[in-house]
N, C-alpha and C. Protein backbone atom coordinates (compact mmCIF):
# COMPACT_ATOMS: atom_id res chain seq x y z
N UNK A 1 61.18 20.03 4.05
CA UNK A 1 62.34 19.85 3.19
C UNK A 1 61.92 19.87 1.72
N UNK A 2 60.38 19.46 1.63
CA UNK A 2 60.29 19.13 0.18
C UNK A 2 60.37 20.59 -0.47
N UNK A 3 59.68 21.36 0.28
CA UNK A 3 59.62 22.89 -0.23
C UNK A 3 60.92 23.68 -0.33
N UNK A 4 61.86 23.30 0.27
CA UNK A 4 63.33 23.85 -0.01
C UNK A 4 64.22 23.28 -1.06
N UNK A 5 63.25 21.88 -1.42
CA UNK A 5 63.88 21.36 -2.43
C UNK A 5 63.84 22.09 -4.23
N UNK A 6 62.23 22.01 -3.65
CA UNK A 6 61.36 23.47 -5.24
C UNK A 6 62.22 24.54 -4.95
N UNK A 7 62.33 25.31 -4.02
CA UNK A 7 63.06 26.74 -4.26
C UNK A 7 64.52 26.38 -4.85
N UNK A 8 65.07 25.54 -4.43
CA UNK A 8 66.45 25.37 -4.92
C UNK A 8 66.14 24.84 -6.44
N UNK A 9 65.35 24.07 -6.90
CA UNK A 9 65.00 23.63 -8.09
C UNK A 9 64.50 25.15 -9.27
N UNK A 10 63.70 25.36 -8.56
CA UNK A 10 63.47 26.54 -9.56
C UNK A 10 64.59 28.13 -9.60
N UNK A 11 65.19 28.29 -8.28
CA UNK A 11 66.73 28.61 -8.72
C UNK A 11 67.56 28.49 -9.32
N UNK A 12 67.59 27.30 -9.52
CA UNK A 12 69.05 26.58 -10.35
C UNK A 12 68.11 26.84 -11.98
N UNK A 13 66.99 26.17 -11.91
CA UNK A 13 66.49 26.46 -13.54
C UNK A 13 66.53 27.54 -14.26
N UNK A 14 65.83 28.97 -13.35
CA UNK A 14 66.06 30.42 -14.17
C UNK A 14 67.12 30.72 -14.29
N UNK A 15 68.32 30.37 -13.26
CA UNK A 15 69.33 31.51 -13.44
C UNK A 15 70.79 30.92 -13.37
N UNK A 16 72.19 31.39 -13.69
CA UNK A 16 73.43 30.97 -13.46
C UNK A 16 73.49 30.70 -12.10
N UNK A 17 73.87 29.34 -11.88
CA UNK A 17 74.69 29.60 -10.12
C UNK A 17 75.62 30.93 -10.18
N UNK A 18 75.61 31.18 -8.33
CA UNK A 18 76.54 31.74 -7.91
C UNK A 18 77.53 31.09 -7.12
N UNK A 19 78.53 31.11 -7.46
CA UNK A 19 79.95 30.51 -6.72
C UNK A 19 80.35 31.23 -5.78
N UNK A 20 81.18 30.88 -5.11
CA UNK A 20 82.49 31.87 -4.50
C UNK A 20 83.53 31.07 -4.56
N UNK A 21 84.52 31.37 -4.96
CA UNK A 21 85.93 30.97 -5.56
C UNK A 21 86.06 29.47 -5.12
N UNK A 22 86.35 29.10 -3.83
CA UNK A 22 86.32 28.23 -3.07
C UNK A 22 85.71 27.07 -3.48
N UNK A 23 84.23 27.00 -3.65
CA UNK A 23 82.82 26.08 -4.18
C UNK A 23 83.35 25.73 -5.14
N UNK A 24 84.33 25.97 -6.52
CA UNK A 24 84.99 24.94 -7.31
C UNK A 24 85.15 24.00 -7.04
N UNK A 25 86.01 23.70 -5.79
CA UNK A 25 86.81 22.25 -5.12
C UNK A 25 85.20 21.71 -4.16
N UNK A 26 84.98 22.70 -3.44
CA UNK A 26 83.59 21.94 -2.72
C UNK A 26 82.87 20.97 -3.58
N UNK A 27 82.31 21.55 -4.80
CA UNK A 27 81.47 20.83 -5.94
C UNK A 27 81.97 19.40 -6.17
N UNK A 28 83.09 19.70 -6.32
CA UNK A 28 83.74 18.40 -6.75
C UNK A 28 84.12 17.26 -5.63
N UNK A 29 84.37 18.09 -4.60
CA UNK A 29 84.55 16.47 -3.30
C UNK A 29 83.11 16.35 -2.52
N UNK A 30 82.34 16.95 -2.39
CA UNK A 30 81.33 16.81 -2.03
C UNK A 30 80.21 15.34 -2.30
N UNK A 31 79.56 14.76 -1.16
CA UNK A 31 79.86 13.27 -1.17
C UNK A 31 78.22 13.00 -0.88
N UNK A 32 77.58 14.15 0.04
CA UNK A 32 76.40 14.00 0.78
C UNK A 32 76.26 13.87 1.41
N UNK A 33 77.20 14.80 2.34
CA UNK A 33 77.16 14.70 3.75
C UNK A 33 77.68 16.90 3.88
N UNK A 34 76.83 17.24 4.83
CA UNK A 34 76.90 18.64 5.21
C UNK A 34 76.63 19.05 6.51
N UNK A 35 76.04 20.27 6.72
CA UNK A 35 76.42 20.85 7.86
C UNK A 35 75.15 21.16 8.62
N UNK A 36 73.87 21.16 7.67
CA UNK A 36 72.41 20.29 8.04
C UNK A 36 71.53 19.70 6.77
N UNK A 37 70.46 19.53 7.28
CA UNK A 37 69.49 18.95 6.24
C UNK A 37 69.56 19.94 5.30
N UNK A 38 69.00 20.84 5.30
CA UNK A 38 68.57 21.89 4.83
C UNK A 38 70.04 22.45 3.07
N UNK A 39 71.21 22.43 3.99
CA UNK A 39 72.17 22.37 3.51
C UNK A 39 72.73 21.61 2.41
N UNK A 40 72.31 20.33 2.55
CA UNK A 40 72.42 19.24 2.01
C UNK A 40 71.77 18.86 0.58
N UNK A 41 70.78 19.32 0.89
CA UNK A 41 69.72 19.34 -0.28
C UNK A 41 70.19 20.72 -0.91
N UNK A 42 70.40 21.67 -0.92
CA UNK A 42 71.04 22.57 -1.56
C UNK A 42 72.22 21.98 -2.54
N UNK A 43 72.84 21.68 -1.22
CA UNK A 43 74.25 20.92 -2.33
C UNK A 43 74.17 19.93 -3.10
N UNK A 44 73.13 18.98 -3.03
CA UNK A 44 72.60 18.11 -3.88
C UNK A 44 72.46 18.63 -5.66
N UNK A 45 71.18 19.50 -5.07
CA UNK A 45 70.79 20.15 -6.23
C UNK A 45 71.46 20.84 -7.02
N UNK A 46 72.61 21.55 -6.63
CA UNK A 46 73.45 22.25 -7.07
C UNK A 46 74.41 21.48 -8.23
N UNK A 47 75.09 20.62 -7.20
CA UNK A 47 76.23 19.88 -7.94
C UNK A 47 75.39 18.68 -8.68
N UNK A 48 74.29 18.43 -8.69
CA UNK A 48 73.66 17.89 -9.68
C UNK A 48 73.54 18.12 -11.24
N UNK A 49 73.16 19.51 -10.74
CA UNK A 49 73.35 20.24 -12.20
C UNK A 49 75.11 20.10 -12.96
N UNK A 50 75.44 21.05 -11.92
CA UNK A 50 76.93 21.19 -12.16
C UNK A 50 77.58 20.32 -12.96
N UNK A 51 77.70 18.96 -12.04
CA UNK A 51 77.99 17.90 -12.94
C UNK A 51 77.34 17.29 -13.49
N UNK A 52 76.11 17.20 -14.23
CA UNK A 52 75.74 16.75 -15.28
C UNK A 52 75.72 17.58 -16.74
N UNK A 53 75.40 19.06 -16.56
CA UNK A 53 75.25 19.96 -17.58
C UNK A 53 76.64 20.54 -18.07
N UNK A 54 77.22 20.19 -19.38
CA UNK A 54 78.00 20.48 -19.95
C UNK A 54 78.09 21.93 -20.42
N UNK A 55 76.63 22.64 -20.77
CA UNK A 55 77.20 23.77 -20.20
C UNK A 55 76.69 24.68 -19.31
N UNK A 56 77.05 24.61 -18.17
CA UNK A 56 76.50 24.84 -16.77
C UNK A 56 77.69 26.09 -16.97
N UNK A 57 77.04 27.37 -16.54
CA UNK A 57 77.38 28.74 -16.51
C UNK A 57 77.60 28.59 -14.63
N UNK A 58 78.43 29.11 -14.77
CA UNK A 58 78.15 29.84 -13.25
C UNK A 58 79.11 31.17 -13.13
N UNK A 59 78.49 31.72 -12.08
CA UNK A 59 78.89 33.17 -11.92
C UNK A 59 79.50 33.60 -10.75
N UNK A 60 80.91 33.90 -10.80
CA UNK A 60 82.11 33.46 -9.47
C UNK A 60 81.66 35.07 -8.66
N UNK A 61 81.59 35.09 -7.30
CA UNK A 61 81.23 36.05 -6.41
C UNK A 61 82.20 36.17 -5.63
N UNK A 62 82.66 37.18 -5.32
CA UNK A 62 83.58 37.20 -3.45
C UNK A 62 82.84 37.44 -2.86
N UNK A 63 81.78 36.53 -2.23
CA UNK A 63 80.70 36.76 -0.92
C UNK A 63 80.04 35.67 -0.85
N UNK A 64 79.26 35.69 -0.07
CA UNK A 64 77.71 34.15 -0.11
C UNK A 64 77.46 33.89 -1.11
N UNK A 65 77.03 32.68 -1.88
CA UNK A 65 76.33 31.93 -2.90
C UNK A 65 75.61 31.18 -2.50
N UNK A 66 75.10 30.62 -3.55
CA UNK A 66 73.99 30.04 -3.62
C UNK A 66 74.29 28.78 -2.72
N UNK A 67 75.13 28.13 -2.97
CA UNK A 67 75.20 27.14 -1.65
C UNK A 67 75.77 27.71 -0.55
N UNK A 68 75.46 28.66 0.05
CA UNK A 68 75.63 29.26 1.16
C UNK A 68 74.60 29.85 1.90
N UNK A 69 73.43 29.46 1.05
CA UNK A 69 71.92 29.86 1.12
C UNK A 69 71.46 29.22 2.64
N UNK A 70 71.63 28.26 2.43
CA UNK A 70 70.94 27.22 3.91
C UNK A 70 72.15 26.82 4.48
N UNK A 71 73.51 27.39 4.88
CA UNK A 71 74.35 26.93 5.58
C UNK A 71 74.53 27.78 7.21
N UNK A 72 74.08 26.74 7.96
CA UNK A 72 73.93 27.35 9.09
C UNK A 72 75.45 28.66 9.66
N UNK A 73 76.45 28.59 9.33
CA UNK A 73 77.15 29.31 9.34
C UNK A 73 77.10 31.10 8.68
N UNK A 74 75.98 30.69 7.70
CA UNK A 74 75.98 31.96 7.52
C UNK A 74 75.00 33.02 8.25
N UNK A 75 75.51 34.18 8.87
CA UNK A 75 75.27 34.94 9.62
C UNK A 75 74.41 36.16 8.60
N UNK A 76 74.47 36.65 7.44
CA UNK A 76 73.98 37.53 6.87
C UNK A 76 74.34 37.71 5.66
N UNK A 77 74.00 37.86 4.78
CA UNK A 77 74.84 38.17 3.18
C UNK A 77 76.14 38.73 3.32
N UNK A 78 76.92 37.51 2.44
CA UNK A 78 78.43 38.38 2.71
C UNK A 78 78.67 37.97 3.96
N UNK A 79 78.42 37.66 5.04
CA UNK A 79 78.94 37.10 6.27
C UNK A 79 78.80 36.07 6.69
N UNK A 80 79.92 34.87 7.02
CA UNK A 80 79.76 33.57 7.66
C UNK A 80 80.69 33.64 8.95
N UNK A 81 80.36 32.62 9.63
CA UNK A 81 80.98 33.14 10.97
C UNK A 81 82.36 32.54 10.79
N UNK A 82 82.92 32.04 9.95
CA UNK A 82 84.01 31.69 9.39
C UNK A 82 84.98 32.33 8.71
N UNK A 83 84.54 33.63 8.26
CA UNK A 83 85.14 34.37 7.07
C UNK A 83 86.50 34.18 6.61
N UNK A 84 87.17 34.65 8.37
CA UNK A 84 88.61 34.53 7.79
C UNK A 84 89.23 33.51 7.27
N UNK A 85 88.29 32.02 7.37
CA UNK A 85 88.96 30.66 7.13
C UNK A 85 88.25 30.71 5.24
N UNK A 86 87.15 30.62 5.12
CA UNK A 86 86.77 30.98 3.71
C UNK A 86 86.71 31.87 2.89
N UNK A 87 87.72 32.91 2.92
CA UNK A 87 88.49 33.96 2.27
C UNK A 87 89.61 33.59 1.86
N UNK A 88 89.91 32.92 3.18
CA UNK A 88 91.62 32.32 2.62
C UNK A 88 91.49 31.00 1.47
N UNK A 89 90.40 30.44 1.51
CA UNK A 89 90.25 29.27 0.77
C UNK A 89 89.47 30.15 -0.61
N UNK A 90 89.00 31.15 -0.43
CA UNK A 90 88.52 31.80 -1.65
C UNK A 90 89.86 32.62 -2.61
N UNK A 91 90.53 33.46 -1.61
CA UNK A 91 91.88 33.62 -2.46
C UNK A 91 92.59 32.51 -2.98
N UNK A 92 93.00 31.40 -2.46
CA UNK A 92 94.13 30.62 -2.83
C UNK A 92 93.48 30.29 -4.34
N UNK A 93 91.62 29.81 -4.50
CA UNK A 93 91.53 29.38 -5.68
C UNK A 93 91.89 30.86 -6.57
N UNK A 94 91.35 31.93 -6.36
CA UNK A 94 91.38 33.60 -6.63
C UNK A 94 92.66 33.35 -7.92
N UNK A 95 93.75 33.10 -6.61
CA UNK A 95 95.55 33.22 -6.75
C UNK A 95 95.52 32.25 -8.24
N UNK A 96 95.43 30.82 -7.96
CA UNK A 96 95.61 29.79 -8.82
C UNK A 96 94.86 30.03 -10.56
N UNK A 97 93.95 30.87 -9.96
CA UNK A 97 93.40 31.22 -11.61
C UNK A 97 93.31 32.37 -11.89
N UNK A 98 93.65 33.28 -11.91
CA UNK A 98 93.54 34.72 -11.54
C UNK A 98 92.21 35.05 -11.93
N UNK A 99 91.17 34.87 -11.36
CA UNK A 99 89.71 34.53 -11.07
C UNK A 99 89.29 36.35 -10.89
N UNK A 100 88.64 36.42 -11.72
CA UNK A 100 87.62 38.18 -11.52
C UNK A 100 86.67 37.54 -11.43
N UNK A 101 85.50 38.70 -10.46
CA UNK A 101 84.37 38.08 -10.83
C UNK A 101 83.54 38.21 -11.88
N UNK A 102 82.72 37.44 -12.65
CA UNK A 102 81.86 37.14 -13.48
C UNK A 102 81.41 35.78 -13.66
N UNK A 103 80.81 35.55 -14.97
CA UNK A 103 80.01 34.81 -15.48
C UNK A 103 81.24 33.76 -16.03
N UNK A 104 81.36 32.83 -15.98
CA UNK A 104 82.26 31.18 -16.56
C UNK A 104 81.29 29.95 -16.94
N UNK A 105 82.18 29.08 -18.17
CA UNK A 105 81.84 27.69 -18.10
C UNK A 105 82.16 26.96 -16.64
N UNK A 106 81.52 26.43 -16.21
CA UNK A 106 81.71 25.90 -14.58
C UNK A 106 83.12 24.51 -15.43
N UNK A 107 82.78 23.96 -16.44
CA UNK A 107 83.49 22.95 -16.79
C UNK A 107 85.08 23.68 -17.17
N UNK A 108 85.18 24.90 -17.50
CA UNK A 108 86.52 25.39 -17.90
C UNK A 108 87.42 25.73 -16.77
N UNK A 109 86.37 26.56 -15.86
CA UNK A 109 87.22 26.54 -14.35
C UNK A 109 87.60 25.52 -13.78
N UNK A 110 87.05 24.26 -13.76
CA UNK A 110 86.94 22.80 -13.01
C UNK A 110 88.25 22.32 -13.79
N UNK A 111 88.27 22.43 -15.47
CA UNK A 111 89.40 21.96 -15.58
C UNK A 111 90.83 23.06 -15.46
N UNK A 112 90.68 23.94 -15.42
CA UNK A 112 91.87 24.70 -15.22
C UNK A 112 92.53 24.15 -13.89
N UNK A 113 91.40 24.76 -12.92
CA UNK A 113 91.85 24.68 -11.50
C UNK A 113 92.34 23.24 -11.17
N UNK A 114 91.64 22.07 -11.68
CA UNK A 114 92.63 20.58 -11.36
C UNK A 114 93.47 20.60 -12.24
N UNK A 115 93.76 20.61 -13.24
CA UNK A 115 95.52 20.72 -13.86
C UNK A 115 96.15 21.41 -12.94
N UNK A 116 95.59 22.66 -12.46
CA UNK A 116 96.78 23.76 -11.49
C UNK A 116 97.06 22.65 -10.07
N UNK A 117 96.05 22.03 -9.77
CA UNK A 117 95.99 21.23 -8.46
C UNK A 117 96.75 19.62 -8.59
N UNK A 118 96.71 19.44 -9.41
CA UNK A 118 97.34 17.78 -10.19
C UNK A 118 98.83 17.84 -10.52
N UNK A 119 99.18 19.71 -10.80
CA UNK A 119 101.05 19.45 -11.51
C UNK A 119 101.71 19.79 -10.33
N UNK A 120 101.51 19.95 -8.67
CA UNK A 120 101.95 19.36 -7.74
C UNK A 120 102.45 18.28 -7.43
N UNK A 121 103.03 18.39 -6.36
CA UNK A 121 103.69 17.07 -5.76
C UNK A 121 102.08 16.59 -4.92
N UNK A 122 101.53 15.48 -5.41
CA UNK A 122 100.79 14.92 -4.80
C UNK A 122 99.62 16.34 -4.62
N UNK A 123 98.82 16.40 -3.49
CA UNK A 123 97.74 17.16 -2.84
C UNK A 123 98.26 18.06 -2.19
N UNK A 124 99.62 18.58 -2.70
CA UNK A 124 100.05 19.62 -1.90
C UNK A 124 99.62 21.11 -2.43
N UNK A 125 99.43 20.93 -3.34
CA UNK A 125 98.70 22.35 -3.82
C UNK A 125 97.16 22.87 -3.43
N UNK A 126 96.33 21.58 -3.41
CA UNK A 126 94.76 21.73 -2.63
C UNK A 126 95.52 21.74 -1.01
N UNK A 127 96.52 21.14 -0.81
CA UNK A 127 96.57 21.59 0.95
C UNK A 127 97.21 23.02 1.20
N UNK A 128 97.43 23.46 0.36
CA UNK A 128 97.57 24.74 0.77
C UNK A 128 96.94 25.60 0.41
N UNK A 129 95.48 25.64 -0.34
CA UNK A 129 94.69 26.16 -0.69
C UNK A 129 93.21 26.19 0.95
N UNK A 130 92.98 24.94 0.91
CA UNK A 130 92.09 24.28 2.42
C UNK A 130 92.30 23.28 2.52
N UNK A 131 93.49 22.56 2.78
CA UNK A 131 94.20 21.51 3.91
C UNK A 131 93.18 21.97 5.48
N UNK A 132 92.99 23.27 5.70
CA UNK A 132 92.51 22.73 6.93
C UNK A 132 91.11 22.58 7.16
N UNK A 133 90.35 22.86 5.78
CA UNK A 133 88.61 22.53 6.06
C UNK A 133 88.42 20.68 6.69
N UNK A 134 87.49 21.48 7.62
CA UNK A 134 87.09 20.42 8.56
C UNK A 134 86.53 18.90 7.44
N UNK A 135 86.25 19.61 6.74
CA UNK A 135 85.80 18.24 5.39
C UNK A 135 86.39 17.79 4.72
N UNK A 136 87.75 18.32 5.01
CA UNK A 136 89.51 17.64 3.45
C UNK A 136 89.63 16.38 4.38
N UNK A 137 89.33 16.20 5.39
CA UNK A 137 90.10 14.54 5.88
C UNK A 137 88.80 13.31 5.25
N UNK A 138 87.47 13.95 5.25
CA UNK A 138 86.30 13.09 5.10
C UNK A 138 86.04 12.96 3.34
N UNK A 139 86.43 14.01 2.99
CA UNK A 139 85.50 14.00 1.59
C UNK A 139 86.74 13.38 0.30
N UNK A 140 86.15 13.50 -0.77
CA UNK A 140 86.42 12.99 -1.63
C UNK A 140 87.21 13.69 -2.70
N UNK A 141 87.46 14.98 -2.09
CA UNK A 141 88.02 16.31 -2.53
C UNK A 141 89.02 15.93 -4.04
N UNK A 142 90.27 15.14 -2.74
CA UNK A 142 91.53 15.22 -3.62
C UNK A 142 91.51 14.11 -5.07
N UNK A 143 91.02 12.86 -4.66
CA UNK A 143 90.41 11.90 -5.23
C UNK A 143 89.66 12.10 -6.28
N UNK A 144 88.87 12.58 -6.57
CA UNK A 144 87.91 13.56 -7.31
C UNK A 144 88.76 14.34 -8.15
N UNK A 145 89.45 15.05 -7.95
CA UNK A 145 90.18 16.29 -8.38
C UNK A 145 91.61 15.73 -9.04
N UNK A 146 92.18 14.51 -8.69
CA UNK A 146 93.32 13.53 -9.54
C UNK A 146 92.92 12.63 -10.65
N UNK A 147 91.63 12.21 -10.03
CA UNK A 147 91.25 11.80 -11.51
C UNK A 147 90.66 12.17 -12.48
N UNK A 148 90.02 13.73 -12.42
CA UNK A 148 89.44 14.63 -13.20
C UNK A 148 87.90 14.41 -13.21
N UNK A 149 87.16 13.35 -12.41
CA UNK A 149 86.34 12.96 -12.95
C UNK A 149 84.97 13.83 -12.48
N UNK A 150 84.60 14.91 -12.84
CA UNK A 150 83.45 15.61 -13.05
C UNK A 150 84.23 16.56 -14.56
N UNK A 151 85.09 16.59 -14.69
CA UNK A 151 85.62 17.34 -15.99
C UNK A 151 85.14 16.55 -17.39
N UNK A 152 84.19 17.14 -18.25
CA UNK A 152 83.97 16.37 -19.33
C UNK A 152 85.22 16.43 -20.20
């Protein structure tokens, strides 16, 4: 583990994350708990940065990212055995910001996308984005995302 910890460390140091639309809201309810070890420590490292670095670049993809690196679901670049469920959760954020891909302040998307998610009635706008990820009943998603608090 310690050695997956350096590769993810010296990843995150040279270069912009890569997102996929979706990983906005992940970043933010994400608690420390995943889908293995391996996984975990990815997401650690990731949203470590994320939310501490004010200006943390990241670079929005329609495909695998960087926290998709060690997720046992993924089957091959660009392929998780999930697709059709994290496409749909990659458009809805897509829809809500009219999201191209490139290079962003991670902090400008974070706050766009929770104002778009907050001038709902309640969490009805993140539930119709991924209401049905297996992690919206456990995590800290909506909570996170009402009170703004990774948004500097």
């Amino acid at each position: 583990m310690k050695q997956i910890e350096k590769q993810i460390e010296k990843q995150i140091e040279k270069k912009i994350i890569k997102l996929r639309p979706h990983h906005l809201l992940c970043t933010q309810g994400y608690s420390g708990k995943g889908y293995s070890d391996d996984f975990v420590v990815t997401m650690d490292k990731v949203t470590e940065k994320l939310r501490n670095d004010r200006n943390a670049q990241v670079e929005i993809v329609f495909s695998t990212d960087n926290l998709c690196k060690n997720c046992p679901s993924k089957v091959a670049e660009g392929i998780c055995e999930s697709d059709e469920k994290v496409i749909r959760f990659d458009n809805g954020v897509i829809k809500a910001l009219d999201l191209k891909e490139g290079v962003y302040s991670y902090q400008e998307l974070i706050a766009r996308l929770d104002q778009y998610l907050i001038s709902g009635d309640e969490d009805e706008r993140l539930q119709e984005i991924c209401g049905d990820c297996e992690w919206y009943p456990v995590s800290a998603c909506w909570k996170n995302i009402k009170c703004r608090k990774y948004v500097f």
